[in-house]
N, C-alpha and C. Protein backbone atom coordinates (compact mmCIF):
# COMPACT_ATOMS: atom_id res chain seq x y z
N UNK A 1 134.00 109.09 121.74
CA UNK A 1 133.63 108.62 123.06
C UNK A 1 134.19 107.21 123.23
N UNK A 2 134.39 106.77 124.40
CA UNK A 2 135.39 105.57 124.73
C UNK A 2 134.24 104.47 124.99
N UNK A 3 134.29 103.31 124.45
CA UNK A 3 133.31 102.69 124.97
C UNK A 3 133.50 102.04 126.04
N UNK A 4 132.71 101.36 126.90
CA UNK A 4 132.69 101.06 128.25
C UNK A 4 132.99 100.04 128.09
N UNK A 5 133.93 99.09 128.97
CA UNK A 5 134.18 98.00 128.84
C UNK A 5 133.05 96.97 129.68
N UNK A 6 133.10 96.01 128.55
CA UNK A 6 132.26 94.49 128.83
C UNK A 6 131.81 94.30 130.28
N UNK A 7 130.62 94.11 130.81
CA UNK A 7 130.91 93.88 132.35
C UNK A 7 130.39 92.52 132.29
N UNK A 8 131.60 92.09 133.58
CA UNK A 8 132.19 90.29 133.35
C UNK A 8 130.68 89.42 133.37
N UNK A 9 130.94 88.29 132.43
CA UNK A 9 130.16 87.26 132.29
C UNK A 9 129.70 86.21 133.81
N UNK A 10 128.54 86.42 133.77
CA UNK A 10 128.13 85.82 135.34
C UNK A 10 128.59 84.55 135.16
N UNK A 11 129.19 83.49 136.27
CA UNK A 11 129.17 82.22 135.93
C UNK A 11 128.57 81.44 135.33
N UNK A 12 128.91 80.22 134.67
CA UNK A 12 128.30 79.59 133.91
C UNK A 12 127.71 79.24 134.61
N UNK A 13 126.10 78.31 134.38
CA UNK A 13 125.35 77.58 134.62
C UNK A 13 126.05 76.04 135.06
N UNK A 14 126.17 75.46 135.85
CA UNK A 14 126.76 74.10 136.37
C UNK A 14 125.24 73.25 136.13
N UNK A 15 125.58 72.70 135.41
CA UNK A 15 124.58 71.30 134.74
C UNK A 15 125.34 69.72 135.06
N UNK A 16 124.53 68.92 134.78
CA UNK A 16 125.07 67.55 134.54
C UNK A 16 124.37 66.49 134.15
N UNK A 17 124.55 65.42 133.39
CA UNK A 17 123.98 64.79 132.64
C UNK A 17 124.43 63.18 132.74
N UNK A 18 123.29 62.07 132.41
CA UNK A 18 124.16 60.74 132.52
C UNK A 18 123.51 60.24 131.45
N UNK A 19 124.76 59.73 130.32
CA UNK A 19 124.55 59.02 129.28
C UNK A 19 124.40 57.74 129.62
N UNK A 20 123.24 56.48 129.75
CA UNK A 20 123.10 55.64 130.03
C UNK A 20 122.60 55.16 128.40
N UNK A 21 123.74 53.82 128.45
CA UNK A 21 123.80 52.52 127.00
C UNK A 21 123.29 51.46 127.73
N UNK A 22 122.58 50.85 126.81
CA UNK A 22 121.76 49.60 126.99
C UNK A 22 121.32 48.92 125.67
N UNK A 23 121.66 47.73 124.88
CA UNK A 23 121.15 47.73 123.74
C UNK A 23 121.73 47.83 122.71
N UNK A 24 122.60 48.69 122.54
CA UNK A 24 123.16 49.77 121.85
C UNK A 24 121.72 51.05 121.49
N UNK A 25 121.16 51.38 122.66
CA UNK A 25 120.14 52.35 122.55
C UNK A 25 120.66 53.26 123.93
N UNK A 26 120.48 55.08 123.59
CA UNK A 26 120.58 56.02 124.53
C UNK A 26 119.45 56.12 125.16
N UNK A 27 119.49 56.48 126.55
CA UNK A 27 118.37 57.24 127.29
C UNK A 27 118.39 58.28 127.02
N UNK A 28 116.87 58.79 126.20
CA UNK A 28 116.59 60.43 125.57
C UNK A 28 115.39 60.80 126.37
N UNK A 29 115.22 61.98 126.19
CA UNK A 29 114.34 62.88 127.66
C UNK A 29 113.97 64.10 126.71
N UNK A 30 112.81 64.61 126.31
CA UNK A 30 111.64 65.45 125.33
C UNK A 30 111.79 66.16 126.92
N UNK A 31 111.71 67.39 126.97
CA UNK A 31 111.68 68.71 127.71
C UNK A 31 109.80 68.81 127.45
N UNK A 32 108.85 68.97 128.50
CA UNK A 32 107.96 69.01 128.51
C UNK A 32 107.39 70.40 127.87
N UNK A 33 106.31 70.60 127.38
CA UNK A 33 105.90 72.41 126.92
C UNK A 33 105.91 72.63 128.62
N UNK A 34 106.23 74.07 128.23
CA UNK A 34 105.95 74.86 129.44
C UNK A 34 107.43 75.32 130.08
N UNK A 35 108.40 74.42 129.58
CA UNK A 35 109.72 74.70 130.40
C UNK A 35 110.87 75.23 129.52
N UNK A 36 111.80 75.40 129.74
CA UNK A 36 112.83 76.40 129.19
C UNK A 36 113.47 75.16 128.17
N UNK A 37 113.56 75.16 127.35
CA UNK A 37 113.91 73.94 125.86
C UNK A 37 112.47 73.13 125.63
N UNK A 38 111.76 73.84 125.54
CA UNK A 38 110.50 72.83 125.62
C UNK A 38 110.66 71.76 124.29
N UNK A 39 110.01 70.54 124.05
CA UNK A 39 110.30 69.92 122.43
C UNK A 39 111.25 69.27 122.47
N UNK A 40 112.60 70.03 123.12
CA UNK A 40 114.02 69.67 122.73
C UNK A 40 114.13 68.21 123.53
N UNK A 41 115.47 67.49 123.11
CA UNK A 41 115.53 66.10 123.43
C UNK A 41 117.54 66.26 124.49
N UNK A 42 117.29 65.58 125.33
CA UNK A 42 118.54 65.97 126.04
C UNK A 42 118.76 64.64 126.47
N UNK A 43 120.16 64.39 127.23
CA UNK A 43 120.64 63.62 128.04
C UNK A 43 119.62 63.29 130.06
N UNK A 44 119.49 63.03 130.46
CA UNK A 44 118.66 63.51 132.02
C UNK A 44 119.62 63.96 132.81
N UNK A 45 119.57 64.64 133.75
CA UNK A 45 120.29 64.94 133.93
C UNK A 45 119.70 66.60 134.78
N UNK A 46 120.64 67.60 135.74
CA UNK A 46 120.00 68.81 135.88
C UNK A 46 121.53 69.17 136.73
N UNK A 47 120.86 70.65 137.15
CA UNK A 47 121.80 71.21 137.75
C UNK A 47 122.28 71.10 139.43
N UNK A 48 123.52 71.51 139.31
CA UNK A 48 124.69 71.08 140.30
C UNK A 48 124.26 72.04 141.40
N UNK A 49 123.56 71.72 142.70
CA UNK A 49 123.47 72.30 143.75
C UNK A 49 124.84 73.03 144.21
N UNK A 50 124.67 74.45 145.35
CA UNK A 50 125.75 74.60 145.88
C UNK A 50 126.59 73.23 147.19
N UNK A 51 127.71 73.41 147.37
CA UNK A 51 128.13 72.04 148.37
C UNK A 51 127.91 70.54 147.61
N UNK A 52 127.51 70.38 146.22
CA UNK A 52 127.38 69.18 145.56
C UNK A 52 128.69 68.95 144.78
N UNK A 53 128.79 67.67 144.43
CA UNK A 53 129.68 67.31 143.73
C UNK A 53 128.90 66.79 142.59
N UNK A 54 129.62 67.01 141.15
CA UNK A 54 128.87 66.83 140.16
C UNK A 54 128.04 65.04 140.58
N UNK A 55 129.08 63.96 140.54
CA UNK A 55 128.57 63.28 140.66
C UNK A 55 127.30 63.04 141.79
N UNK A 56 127.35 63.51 142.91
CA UNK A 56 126.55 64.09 143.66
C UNK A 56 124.98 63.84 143.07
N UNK A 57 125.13 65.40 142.48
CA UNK A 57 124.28 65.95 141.93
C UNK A 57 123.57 65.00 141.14
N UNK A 58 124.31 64.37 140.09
CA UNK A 58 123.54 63.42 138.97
C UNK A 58 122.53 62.44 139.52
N UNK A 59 123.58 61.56 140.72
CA UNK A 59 122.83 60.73 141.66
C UNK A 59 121.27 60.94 141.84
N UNK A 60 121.59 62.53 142.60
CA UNK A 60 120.03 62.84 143.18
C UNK A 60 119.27 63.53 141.99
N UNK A 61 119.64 64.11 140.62
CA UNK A 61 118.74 64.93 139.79
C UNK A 61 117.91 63.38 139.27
N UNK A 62 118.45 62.11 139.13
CA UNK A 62 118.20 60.90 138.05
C UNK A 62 116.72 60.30 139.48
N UNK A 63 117.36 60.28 140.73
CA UNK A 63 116.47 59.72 142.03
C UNK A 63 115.08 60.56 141.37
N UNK A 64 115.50 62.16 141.59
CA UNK A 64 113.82 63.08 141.44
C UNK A 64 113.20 62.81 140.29
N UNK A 65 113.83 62.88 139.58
CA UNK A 65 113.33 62.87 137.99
C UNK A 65 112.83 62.01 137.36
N UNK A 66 114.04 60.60 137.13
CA UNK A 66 112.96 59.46 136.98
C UNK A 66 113.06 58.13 138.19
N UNK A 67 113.67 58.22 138.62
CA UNK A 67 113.09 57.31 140.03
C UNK A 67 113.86 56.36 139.83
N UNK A 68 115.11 56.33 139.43
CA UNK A 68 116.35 55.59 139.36
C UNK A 68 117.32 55.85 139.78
N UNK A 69 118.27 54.35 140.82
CA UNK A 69 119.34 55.23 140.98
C UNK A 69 120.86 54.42 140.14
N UNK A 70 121.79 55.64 140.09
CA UNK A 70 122.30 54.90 138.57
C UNK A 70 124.57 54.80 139.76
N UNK A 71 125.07 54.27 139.09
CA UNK A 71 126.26 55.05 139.59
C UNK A 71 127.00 55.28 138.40
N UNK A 72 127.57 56.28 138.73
CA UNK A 72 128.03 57.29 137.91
C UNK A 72 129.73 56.84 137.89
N UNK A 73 129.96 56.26 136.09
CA UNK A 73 131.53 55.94 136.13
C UNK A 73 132.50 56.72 135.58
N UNK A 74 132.55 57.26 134.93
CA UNK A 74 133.68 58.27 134.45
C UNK A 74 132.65 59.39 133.24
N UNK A 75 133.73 60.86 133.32
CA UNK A 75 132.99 61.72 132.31
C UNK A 75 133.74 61.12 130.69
N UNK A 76 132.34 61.57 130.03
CA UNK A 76 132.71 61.70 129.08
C UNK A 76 133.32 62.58 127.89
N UNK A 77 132.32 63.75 128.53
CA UNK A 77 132.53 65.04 127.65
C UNK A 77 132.17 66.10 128.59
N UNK A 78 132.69 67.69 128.69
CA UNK A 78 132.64 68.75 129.44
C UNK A 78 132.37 69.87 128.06
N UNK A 79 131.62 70.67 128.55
CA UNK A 79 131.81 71.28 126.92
C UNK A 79 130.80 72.96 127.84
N UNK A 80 131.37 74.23 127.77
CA UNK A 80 130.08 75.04 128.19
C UNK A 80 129.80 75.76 126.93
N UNK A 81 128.34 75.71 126.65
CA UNK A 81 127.33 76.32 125.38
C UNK A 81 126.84 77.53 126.02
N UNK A 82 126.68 78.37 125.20
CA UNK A 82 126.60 79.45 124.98
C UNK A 82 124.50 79.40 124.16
N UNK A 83 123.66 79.43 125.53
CA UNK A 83 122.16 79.55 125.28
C UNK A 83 120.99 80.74 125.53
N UNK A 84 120.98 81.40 124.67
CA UNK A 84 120.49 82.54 124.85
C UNK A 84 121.65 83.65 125.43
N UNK A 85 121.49 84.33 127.04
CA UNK A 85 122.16 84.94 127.35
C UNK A 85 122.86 83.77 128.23
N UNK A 86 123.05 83.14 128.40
CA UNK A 86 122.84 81.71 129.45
C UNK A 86 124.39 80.99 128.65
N UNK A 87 125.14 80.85 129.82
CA UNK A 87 126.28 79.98 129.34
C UNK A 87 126.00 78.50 130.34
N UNK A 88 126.17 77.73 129.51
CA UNK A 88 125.70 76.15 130.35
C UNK A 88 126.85 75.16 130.60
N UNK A 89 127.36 75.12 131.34
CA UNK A 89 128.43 74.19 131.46
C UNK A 89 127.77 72.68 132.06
N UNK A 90 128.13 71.96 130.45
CA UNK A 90 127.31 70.56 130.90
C UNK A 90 128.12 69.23 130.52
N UNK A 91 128.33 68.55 131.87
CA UNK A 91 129.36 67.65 132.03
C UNK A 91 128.63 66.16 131.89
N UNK A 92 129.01 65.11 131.00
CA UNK A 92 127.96 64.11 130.40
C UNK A 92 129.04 62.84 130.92
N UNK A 93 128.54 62.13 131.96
CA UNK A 93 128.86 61.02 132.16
C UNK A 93 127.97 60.04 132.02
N UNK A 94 129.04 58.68 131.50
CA UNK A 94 129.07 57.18 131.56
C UNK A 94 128.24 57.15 133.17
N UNK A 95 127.12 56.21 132.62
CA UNK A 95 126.26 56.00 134.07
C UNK A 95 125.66 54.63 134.10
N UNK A 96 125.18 53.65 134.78
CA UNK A 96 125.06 52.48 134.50
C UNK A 96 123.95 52.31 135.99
N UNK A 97 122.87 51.77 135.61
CA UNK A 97 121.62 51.33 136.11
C UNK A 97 121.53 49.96 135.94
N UNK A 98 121.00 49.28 137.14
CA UNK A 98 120.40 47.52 137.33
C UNK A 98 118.65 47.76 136.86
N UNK A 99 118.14 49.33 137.44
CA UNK A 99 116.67 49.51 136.86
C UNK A 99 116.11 49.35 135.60
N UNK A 100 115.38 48.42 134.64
CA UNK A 100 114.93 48.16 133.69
C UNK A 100 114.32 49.48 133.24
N UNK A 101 113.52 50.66 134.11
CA UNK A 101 113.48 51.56 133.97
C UNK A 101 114.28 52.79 133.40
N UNK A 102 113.80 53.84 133.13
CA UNK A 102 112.55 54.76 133.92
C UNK A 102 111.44 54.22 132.67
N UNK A 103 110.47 55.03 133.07
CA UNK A 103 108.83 55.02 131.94
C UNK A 103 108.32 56.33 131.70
N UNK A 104 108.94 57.27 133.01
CA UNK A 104 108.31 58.30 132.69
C UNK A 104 109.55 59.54 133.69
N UNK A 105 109.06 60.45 133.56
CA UNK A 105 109.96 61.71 134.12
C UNK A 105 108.85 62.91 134.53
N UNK A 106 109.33 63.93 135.39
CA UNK A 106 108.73 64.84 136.01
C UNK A 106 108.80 66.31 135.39
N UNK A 107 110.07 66.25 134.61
CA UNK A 107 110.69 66.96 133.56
C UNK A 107 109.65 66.90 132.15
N UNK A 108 109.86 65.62 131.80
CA UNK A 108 109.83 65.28 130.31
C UNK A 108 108.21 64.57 130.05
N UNK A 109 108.28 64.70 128.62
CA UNK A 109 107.27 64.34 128.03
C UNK A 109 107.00 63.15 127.44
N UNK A 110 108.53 62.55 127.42
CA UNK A 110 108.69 61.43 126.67
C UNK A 110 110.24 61.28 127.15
N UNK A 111 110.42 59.72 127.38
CA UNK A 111 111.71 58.68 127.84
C UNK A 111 112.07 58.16 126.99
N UNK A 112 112.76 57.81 126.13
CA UNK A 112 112.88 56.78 125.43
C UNK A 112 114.32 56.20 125.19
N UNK A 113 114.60 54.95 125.42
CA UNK A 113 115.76 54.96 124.78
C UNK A 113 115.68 54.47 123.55
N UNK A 114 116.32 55.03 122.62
CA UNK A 114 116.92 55.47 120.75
C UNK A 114 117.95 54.67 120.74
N UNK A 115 117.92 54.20 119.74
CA UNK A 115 119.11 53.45 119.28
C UNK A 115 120.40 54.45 118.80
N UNK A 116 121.23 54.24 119.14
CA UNK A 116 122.82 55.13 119.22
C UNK A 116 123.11 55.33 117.21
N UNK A 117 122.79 54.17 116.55
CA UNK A 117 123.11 54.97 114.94
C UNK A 117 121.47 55.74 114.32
N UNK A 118 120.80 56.00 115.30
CA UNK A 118 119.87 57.10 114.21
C UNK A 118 119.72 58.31 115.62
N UNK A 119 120.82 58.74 115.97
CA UNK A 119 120.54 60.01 117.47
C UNK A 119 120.74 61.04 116.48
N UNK A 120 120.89 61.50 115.11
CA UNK A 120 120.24 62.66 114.50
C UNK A 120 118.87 62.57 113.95
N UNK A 121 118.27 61.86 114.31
CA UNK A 121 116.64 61.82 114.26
C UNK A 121 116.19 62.67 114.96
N UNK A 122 116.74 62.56 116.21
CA UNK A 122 115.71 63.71 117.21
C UNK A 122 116.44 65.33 117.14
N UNK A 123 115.56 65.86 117.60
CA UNK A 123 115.96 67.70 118.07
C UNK A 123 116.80 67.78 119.36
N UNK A 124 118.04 67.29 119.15
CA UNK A 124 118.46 67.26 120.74
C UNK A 124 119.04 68.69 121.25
N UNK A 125 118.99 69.00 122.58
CA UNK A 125 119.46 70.78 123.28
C UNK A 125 120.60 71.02 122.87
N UNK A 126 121.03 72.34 122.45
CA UNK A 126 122.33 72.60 122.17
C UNK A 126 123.14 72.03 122.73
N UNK A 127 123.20 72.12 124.75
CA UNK A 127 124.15 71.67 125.31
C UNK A 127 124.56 70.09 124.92
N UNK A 128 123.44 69.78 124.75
CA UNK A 128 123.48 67.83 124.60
C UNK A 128 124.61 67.41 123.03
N UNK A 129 124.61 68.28 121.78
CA UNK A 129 125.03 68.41 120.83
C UNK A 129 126.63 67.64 120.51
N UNK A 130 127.27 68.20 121.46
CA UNK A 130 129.20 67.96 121.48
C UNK A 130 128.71 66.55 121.92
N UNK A 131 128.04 65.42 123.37
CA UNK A 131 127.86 64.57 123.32
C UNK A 131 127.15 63.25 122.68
N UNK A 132 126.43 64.12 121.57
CA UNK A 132 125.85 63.34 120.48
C UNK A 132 126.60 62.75 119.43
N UNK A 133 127.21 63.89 119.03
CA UNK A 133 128.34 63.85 117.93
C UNK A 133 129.20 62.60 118.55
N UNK A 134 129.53 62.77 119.68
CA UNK A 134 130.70 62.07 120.22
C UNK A 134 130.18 60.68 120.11
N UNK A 135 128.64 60.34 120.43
CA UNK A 135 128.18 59.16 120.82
C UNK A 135 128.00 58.47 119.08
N UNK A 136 127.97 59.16 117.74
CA UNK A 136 127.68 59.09 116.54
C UNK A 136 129.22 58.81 116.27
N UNK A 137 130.19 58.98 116.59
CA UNK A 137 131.07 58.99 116.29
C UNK A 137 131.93 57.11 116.35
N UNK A 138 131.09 56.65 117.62
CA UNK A 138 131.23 55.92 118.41
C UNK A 138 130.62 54.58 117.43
N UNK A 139 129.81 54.83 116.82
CA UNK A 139 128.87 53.85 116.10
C UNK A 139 129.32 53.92 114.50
């Protein structure tokens, strides 16, 4: 019997993320229980509306989330992960804030910015992974 061929992979997931340095410490974001990566530690960041432009998007996910607004200077890393059945295409830009802030998030359980030589301390999301390395690499 012939097997059936593959039926095509739905688009990836359009994500986006802003690596904000201060210190030499990252802004890290704990996924609250209850939500899809719960525990896990990520970049902030969310997904790319239709009619948005990534940068767009980052602008307003960073406004809802933690109540900052940042501008967004160049990417750093593009990378799509492969999560569950879920392909995530997550684009991590250089972002830069005057806000002394955030304290807290709507998302998350915990804000913190980490100092850039111990970011394998935390459990960070798969997608976040390729930009960790990169940011470890850096230090």
């Amino acid at each position: 019997m012939n097997a059936l061929p593959a039926a095509p992979s739905a688009e990836p997931l359009q994500v986006v993320a802003a690596v904000l340095i201060r210190d030499a410490a990252v802004l890290a974001c704990r996924r609250r229980p209850g939500t899809s990566a719960a525990g896990l530690w990520e970049f902030p960041g969310g997904k790319v509306e239709a009619a948005e432009s990534p940068e767009q998007a980052l602008r307003r996910e960073l406004r809802e989330e933690l109540g900052i607004d940042v501008d967004v200077l160049e990417l750093m890393h593009r990378e799509t992960t492969r999560v569950g059945e879920l392909d995530v295409d997550l684009a991590c830009y250089a972002c830069s804030t005057v806000a002394l802030g955030p304290i807290a998030s709507t998302d998350h359980d915990r804000v913190v910015w980490h100092p850039l030589d111990r970011l394998d301390e935390l459990n960070w999301a798969l997608p976040d992974l390729p930009t960790v390395t990169l940011l470890s690499r850096l230090m």
